[in-house]
C-alpha atoms as a PDB file:
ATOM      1  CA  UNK A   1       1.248  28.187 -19.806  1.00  0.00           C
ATOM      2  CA  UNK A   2       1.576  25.031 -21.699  1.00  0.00           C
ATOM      3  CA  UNK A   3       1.998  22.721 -18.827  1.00  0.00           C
ATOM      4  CA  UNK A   4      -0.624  20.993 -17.564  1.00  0.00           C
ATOM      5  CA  UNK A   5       0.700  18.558 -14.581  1.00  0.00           C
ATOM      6  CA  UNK A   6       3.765  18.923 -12.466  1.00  0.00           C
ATOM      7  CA  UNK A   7       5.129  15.747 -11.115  1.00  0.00           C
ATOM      8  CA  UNK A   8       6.938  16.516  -7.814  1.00  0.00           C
ATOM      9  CA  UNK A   9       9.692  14.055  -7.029  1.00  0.00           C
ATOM     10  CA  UNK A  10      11.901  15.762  -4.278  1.00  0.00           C
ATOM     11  CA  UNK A  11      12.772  14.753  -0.973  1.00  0.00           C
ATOM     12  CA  UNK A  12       9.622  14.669   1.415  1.00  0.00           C
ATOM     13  CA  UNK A  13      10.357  17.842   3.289  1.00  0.00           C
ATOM     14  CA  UNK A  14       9.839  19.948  -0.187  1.00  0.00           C
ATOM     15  CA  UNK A  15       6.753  18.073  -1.150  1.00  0.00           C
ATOM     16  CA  UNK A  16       4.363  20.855   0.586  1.00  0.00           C
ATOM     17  CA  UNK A  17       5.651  24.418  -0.786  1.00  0.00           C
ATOM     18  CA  UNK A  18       6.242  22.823  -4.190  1.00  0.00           C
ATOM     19  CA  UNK A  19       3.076  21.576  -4.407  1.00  0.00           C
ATOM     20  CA  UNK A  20       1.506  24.512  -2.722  1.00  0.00           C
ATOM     21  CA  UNK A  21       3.405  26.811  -5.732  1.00  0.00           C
ATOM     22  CA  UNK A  22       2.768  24.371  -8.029  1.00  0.00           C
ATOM     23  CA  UNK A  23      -1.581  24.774  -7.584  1.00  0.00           C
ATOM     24  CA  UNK A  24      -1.024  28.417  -7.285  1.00  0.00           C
ATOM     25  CA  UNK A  25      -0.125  28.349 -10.581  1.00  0.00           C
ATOM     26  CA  UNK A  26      -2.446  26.307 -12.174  1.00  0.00           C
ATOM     27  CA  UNK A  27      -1.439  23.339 -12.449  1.00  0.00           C
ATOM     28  CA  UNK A  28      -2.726  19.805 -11.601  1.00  0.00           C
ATOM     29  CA  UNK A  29      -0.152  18.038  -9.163  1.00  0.00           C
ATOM     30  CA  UNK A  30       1.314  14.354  -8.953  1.00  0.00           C
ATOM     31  CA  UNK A  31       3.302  14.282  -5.786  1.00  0.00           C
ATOM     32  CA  UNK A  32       6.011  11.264  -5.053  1.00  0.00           C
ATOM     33  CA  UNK A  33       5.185   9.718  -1.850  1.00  0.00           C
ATOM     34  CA  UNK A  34       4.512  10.686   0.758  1.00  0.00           C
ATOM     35  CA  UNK A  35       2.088  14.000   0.201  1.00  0.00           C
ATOM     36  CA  UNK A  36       3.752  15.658   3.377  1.00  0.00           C
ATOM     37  CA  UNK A  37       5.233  15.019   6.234  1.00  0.00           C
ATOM     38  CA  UNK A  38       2.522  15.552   8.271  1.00  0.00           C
ATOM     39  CA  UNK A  39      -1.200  15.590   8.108  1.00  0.00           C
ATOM     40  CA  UNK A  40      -1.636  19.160   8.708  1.00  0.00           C
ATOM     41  CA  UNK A  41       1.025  19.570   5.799  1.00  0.00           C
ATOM     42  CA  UNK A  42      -1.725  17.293   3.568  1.00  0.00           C
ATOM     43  CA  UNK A  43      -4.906  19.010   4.152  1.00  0.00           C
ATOM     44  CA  UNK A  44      -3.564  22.540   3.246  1.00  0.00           C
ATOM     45  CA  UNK A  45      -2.316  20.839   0.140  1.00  0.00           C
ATOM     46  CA  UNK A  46      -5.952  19.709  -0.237  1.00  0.00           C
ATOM     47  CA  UNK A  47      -7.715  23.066   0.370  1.00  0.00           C
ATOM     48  CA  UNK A  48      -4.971  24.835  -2.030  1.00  0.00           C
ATOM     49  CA  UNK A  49      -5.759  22.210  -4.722  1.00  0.00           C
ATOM     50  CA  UNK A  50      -9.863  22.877  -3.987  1.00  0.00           C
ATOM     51  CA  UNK A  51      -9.633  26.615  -3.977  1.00  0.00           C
ATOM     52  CA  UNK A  52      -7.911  26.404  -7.304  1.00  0.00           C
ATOM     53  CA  UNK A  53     -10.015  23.512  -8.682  1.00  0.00           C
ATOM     54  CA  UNK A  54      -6.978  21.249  -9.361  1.00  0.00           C
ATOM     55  CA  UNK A  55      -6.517  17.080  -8.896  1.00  0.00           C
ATOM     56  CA  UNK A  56      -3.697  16.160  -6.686  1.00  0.00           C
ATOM     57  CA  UNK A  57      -2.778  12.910  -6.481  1.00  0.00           C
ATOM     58  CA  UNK A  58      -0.123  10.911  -4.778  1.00  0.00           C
ATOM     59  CA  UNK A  59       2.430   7.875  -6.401  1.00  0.00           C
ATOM     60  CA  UNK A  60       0.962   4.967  -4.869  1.00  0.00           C
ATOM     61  CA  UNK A  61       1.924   2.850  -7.650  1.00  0.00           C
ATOM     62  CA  UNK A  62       1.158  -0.489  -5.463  1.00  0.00           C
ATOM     63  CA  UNK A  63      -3.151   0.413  -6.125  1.00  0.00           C
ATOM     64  CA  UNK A  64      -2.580  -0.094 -10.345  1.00  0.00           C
ATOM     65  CA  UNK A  65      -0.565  -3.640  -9.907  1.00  0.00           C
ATOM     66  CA  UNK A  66      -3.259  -6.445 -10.941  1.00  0.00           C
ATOM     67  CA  UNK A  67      -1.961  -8.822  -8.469  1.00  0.00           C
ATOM     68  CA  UNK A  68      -2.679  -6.543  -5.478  1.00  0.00           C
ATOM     69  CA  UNK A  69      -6.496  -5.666  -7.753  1.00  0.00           C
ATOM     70  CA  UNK A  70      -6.831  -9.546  -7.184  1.00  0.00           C
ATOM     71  CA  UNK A  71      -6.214  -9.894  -3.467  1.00  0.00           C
ATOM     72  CA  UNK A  72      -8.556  -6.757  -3.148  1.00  0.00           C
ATOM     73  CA  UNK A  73     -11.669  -8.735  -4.689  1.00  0.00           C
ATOM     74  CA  UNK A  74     -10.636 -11.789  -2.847  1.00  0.00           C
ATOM     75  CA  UNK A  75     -10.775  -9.974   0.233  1.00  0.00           C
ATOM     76  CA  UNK A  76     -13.937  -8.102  -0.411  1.00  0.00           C
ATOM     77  CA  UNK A  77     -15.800 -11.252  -1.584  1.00  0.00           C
ATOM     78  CA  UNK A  78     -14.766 -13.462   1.529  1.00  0.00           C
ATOM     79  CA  UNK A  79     -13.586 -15.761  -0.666  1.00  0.00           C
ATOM     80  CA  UNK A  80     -11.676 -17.205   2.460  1.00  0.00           C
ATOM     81  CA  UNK A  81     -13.866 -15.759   5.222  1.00  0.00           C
ATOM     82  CA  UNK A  82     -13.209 -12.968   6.713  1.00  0.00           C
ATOM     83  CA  UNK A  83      -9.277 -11.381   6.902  1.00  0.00           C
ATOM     84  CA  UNK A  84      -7.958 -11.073  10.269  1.00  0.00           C
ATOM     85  CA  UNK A  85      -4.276 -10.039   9.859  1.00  0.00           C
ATOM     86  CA  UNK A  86      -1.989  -8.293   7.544  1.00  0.00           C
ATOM     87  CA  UNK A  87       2.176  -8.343   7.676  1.00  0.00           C
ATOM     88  CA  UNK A  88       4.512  -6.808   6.232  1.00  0.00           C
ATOM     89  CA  UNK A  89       8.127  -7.713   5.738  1.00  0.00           C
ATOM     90  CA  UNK A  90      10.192  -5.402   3.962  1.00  0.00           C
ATOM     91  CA  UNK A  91      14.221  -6.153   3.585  1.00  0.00           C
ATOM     92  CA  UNK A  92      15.536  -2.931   1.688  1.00  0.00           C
ATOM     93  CA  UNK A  93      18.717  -3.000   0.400  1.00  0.00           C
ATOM     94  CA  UNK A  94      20.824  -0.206   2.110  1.00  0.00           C
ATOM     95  CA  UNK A  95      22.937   0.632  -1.511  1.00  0.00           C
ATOM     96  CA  UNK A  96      20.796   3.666  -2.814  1.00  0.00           C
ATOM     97  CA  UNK A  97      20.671   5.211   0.571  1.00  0.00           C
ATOM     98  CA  UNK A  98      24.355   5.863   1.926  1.00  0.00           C
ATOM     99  CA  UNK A  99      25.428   7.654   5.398  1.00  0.00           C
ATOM    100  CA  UNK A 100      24.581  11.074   5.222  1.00  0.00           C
ATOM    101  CA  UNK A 101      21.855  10.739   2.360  1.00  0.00           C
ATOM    102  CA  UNK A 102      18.743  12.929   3.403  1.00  0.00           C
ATOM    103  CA  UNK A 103      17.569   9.376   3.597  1.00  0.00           C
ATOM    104  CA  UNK A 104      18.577   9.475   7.603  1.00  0.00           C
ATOM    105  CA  UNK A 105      17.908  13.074   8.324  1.00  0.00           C
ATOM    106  CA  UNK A 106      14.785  13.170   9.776  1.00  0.00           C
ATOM    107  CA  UNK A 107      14.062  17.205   9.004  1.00  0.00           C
ATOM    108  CA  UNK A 108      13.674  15.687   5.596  1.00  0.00           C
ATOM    109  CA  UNK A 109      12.381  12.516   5.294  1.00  0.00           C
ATOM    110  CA  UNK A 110      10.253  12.328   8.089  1.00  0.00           C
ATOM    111  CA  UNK A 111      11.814   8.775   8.742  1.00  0.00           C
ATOM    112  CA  UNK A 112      11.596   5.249   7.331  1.00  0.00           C
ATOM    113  CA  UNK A 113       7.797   4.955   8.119  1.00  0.00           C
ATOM    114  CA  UNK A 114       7.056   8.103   6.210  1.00  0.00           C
ATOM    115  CA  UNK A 115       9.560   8.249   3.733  1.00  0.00           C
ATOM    116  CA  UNK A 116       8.857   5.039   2.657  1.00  0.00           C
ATOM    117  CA  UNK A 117       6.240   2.816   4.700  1.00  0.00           C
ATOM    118  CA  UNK A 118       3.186   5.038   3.650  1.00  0.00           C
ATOM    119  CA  UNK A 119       2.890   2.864  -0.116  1.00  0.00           C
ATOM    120  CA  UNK A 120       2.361  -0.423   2.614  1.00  0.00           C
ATOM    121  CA  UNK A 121      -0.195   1.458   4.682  1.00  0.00           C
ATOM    122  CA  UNK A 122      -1.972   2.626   2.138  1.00  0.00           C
ATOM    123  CA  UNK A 123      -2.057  -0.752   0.316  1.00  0.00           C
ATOM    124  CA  UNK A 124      -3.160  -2.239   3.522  1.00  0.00           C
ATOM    125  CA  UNK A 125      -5.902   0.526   4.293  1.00  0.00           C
ATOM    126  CA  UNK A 126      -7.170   0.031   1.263  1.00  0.00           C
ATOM    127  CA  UNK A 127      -7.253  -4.086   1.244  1.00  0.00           C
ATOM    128  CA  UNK A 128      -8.413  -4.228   5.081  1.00  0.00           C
ATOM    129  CA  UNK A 129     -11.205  -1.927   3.714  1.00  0.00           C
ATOM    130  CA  UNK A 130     -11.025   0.214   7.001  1.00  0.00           C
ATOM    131  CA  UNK A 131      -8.807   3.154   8.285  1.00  0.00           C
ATOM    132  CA  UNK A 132      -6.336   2.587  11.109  1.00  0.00           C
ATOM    133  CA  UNK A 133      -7.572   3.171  14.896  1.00  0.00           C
ATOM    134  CA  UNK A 134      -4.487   2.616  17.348  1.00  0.00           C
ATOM    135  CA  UNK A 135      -0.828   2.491  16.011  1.00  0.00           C
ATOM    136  CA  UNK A 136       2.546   1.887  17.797  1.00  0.00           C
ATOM    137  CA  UNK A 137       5.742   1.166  16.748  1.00  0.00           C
ATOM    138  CA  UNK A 138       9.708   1.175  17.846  1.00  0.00           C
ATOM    139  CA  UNK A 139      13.083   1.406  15.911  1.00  0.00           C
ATOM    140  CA  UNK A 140      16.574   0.115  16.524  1.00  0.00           C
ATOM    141  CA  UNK A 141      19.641   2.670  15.266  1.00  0.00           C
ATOM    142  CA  UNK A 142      22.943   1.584  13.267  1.00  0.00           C
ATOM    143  CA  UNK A 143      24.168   3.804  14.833  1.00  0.00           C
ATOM    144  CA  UNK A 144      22.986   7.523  16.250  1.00  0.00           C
ATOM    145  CA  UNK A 145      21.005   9.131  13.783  1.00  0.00           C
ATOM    146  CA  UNK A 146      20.561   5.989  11.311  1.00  0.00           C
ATOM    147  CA  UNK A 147      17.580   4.281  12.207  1.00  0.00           C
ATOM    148  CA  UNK A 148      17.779   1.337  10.067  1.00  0.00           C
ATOM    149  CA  UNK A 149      14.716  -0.842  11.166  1.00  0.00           C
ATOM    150  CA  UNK A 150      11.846  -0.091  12.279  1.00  0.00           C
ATOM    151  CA  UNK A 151       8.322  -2.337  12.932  1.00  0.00           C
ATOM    152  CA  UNK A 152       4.602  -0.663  13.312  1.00  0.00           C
ATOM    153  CA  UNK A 153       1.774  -2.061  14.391  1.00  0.00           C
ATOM    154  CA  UNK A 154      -1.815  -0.782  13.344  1.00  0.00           C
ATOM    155  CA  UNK A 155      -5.198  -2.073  14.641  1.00  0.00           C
ATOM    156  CA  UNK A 156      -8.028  -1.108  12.166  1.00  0.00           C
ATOM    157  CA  UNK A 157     -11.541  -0.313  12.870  1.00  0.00           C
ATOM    158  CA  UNK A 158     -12.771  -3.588  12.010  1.00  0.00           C
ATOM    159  CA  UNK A 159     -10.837  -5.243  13.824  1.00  0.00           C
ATOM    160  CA  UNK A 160      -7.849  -6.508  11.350  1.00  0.00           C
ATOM    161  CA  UNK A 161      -4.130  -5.988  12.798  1.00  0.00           C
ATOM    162  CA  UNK A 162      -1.156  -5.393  10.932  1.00  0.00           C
ATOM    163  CA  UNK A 163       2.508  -5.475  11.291  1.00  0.00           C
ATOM    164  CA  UNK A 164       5.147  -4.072   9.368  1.00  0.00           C
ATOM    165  CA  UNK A 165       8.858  -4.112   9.159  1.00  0.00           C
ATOM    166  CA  UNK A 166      11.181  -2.479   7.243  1.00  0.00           C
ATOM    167  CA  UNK A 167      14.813  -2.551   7.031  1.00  0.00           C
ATOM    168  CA  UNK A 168      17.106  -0.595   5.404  1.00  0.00           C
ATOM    169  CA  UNK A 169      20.094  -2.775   5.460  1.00  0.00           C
ATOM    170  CA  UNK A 170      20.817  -5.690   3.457  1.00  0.00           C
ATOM    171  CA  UNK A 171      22.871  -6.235   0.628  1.00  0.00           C
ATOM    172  CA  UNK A 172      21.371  -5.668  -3.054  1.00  0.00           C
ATOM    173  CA  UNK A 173      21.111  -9.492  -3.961  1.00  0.00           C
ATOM    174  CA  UNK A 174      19.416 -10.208  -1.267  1.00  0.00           C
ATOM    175  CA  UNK A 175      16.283  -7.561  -1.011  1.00  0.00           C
ATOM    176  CA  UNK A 176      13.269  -8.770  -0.415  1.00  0.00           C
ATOM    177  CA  UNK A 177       9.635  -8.122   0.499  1.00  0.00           C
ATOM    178  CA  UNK A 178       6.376 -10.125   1.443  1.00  0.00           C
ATOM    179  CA  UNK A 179       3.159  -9.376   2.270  1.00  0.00           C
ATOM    180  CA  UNK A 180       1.293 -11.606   4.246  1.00  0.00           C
ATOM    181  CA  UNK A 181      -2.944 -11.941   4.256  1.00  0.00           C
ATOM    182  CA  UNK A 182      -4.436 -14.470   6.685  1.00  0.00           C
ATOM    183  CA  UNK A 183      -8.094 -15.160   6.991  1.00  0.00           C
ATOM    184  CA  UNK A 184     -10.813 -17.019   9.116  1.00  0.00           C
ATOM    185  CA  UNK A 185      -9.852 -20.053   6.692  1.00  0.00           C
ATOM    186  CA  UNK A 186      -6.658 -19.609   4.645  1.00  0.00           C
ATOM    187  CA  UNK A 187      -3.566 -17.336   3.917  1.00  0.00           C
ATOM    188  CA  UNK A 188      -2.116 -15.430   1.008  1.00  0.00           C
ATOM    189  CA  UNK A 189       1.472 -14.480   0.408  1.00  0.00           C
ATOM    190  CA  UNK A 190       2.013 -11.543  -2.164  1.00  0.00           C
ATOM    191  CA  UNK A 191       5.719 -11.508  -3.477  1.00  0.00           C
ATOM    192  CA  UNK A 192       7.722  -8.162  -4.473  1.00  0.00           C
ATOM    193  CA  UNK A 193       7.819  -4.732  -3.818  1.00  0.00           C
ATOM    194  CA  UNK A 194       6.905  -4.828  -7.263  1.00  0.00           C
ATOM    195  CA  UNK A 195       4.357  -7.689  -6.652  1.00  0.00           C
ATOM    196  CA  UNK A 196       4.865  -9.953  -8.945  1.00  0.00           C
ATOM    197  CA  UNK A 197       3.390 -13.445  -7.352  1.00  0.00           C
ATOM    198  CA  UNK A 198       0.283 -14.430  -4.934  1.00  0.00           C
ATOM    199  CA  UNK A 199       0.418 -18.170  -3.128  1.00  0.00           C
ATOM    200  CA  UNK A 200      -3.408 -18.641  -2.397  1.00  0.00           C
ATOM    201  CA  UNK A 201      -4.306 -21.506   0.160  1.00  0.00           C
ATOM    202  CA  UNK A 202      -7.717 -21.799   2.015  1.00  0.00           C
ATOM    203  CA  UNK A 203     -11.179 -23.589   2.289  1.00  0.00           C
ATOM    204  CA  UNK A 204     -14.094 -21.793   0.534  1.00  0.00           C
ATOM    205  CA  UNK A 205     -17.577 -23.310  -1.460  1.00  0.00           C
ATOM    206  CA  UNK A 206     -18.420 -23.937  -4.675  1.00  0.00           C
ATOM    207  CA  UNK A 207     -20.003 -19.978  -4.981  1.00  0.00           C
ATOM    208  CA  UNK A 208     -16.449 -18.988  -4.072  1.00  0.00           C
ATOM    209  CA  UNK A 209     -14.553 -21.031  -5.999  1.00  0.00           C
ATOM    210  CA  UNK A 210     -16.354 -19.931  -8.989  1.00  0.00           C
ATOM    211  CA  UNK A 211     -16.054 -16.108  -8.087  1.00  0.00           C
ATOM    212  CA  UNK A 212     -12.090 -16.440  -7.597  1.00  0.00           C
ATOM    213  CA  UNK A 213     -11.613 -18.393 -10.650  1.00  0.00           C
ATOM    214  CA  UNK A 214     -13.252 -15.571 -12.483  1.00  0.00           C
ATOM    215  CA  UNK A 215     -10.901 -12.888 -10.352  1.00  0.00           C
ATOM    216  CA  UNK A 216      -8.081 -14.649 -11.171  1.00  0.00           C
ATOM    217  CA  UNK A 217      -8.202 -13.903 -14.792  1.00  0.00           C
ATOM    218  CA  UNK A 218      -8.034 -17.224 -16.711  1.00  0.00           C
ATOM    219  CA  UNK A 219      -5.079 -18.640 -13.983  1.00  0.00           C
ATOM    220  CA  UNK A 220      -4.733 -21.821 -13.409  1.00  0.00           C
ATOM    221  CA  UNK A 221      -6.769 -22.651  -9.902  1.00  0.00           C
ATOM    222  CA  UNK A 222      -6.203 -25.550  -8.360  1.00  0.00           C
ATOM    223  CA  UNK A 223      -8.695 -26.663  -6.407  1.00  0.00           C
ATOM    224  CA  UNK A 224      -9.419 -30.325  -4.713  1.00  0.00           C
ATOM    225  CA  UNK A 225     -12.809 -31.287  -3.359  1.00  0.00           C
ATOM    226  CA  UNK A 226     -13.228 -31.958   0.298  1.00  0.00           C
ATOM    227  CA  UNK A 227     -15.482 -33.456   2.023  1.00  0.00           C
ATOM    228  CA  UNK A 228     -18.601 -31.305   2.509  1.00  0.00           C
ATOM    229  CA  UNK A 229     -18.600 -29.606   5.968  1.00  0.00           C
ATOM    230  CA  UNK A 230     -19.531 -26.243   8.433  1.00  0.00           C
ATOM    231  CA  UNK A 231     -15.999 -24.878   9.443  1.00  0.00           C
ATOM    232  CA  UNK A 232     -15.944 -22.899  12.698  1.00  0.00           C
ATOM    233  CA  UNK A 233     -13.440 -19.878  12.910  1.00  0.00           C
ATOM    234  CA  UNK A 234     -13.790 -17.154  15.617  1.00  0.00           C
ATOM    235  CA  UNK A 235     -17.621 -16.568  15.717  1.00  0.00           C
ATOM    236  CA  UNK A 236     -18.532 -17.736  12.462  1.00  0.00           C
ATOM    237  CA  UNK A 237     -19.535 -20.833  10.233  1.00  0.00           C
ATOM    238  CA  UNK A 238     -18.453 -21.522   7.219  1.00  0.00           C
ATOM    239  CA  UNK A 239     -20.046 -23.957   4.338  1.00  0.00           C
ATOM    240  CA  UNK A 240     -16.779 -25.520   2.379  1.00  0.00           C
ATOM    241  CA  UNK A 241     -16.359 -27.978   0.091  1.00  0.00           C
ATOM    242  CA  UNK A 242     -12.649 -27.058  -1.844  1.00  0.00           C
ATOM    243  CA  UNK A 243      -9.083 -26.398  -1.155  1.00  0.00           C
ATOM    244  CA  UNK A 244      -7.564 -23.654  -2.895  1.00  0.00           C
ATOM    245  CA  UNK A 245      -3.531 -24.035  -3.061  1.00  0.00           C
ATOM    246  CA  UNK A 246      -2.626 -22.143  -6.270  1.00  0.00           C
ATOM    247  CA  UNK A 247      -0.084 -19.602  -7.484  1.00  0.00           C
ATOM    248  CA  UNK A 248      -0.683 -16.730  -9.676  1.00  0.00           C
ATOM    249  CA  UNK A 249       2.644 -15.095 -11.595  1.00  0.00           C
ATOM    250  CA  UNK A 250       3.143 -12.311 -13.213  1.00  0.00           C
ATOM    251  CA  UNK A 251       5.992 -12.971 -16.173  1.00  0.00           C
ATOM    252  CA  UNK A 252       6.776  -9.527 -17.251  1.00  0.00           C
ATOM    253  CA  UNK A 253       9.811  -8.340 -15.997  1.00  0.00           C
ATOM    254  CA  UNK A 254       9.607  -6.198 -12.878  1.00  0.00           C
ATOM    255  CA  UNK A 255      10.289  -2.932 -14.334  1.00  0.00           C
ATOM    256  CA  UNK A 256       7.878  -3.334 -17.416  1.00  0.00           C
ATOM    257  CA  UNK A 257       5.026  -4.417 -14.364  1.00  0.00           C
ATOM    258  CA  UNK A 258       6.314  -1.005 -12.946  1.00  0.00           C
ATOM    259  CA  UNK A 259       6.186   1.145 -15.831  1.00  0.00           C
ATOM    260  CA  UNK A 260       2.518  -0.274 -16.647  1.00  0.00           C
ATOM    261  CA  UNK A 261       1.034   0.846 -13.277  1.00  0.00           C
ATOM    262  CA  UNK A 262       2.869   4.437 -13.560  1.00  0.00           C
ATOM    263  CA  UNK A 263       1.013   4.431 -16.717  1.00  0.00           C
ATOM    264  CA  UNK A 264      -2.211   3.489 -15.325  1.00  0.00           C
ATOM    265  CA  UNK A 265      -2.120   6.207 -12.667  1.00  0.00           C
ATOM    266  CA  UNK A 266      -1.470   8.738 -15.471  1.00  0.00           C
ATOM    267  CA  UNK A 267      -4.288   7.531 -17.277  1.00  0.00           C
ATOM    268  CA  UNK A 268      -6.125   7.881 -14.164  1.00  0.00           C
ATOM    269  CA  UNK A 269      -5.127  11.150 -13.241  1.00  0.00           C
ATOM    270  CA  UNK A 270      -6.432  12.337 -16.843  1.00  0.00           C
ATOM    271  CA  UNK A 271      -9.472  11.330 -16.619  1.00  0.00           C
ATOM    272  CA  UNK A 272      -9.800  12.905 -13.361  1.00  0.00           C
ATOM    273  CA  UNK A 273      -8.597  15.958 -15.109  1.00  0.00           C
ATOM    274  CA  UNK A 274     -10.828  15.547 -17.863  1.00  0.00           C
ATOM    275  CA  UNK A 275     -13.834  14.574 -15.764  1.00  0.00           C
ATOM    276  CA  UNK A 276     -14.187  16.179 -12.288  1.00  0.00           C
ATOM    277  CA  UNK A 277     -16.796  13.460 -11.658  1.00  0.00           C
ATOM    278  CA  UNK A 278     -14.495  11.164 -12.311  1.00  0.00           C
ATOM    279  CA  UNK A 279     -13.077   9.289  -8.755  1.00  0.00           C
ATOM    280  CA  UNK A 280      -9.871   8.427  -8.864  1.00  0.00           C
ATOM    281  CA  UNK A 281      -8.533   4.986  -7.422  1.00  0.00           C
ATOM    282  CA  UNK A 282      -6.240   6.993  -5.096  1.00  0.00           C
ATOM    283  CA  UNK A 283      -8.035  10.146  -4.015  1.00  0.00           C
ATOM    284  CA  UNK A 284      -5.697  13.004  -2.020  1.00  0.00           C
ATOM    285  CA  UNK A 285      -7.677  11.513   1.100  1.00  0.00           C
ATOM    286  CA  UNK A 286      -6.257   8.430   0.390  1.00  0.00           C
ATOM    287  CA  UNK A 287      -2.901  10.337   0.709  1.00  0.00           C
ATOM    288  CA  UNK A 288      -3.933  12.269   3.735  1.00  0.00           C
ATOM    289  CA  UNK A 289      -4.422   9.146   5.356  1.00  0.00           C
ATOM    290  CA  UNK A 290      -1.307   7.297   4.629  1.00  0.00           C
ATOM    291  CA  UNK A 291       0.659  10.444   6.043  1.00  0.00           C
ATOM    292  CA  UNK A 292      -2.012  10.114   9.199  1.00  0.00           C
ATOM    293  CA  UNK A 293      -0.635   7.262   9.987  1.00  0.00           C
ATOM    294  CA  UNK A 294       2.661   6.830   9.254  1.00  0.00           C
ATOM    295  CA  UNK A 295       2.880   9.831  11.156  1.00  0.00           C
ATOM    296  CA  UNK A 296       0.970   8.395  14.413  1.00  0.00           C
ATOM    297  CA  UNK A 297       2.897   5.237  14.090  1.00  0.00           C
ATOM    298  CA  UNK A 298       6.513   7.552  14.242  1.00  0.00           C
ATOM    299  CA  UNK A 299       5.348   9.774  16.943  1.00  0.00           C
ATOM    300  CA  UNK A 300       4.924   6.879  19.333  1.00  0.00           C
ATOM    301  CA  UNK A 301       8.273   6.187  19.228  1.00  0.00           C
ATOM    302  CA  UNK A 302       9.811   9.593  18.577  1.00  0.00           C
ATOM    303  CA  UNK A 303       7.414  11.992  20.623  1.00  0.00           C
ATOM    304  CA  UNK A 304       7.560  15.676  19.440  1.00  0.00           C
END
């Protein structure tokens, strides 16, 4: 009776019955990614969690890192123009998740693109500012029944494609992951599963220099004057007058950076809690989504 909030952080095929028990009971729920392994799985989760007037919410710690808040207002001010592409390169290292690890047994993890790939289409769902209308994707296998890498595509409603690769299958040192932003008039580069550095390089005006410079938290822009001119990209025209080539760091060490946004989506999830009017910055639909389409994006390849 003293319990508040279970966190749920079991292999993906548990997620739904624990969480379903879990809301029967009483209790708010915090569910490791991803909510389900399918949508149908989500939205009973959802009704459960209305019925009994509880928050669920899902781990997407990605939302709560300030680097990733950045690109967010870049993207929604234009600072650039408008973003056309998103890309995702994900080199996992293949140490934590040996043969025979549920890892690779689909009954449980629902594959790579649901096990794991839902934190990058959320992210990008939430940056692109528009839910995903067409998705494909293909895999290649180790060997039977370990399929190691994997690449989606997704085509939003506006208009913004994204790609995304992950591999399970490199050595420890040499893990790695980028995400990729490129716009009507310059790129960014977000370092890190943990993101921990943004490269920023475009043309934008004096208006959006000054709003990034105020995004970017006291960072160091550096911007040189150009000469004064209407840029063409696509079907629009663009005033410009700097270029942006600047890089914003975060020092902390990577697990500290961690450990601050788990605590930020605690303190989120209390006030939710507290405060039904409260929105959180991931919302169970949020969730619901994520599992929409990592699940379209696996069915292409691996019809039911």
């Amino acid at each position: 009776p003293n319990v508040d909030i279970v966190s749920i952080a079991t292999p993906p095929s548990s997620h739904k019955e624990l969480a379903l028990r879990a809301l029967q009971a009483g209790k708010h729920v915090l569910v490791e990614k991803p909510l389900a392994l399918t949508v149908e799985d989500g939205e009973l989760i959802k009704r459960v969690a209305q019925e009994n007037n509880r928050v669920v919410t899902v781990d997407f710690v990605l939302r709560y890192n300030p680097l990733v808040e950045m690109l967010h207002d870049i993207v929604e001010a234009e600072i650039f123009g408008k973003l056309r592409r998103v890309d995702l390169r994900n080199y996992a290292m293949q140490d934590t998740v040996p043969e025979g690890h549920w890892f690779w047994n689909p009954e449980i993890s629902g594959r790579i693109l649901l096990e794991h790939g839902v934190h990058f289409f959320d992210l990008a769902s939430w940056v692109v500012g528009a839910k995903a209308a067409d998705t494909w994707s293909l895999g290649v296998e180790r060997k039977p029944g370990m399929e190691d890498r994997v690449f989606a595509a997704v085509k939003y409603e506006n208009d913004v494609v994204g790609t995304f690769w992950h591999s399970f299958s490199r050595p420890r040192e040499l893990e790695t992951t980028s995400f990729h932003f490129a716009f009507d008039l310059g790129e960014i580069d977000m370092g890190g599963w943990i993101p921990l550095e943004l490269g920023i390089w475009g043309w934008t005006n004096e208006e959006g220099l000054e709003k990034l410079e105020s995004m970017l938290e006291g960072a160091d822009v550096v911007a040189d004057p150009i000469e004064p001119q209407k840029a063409h990209s696509s079907e629009f025209q663009y005033d410009v007058e700097y270029e942006v080539n600047t890089e914003v760091e975060i020092e902390e060490p990577k697990l500290d950076v961690y450990a601050d946004n788990i605590r930020a989506i605690m303190s989120d999830f209390v006030l939710a809690i507290d405060d039904p009017s409260h929105k959180m910055r991931v919302t169970i639909d949020d969730a619901i989504e994520a599992v929409r389409v990592a699940e379209k994006a696996t069915d292409f390849a691996h019809p039911k």
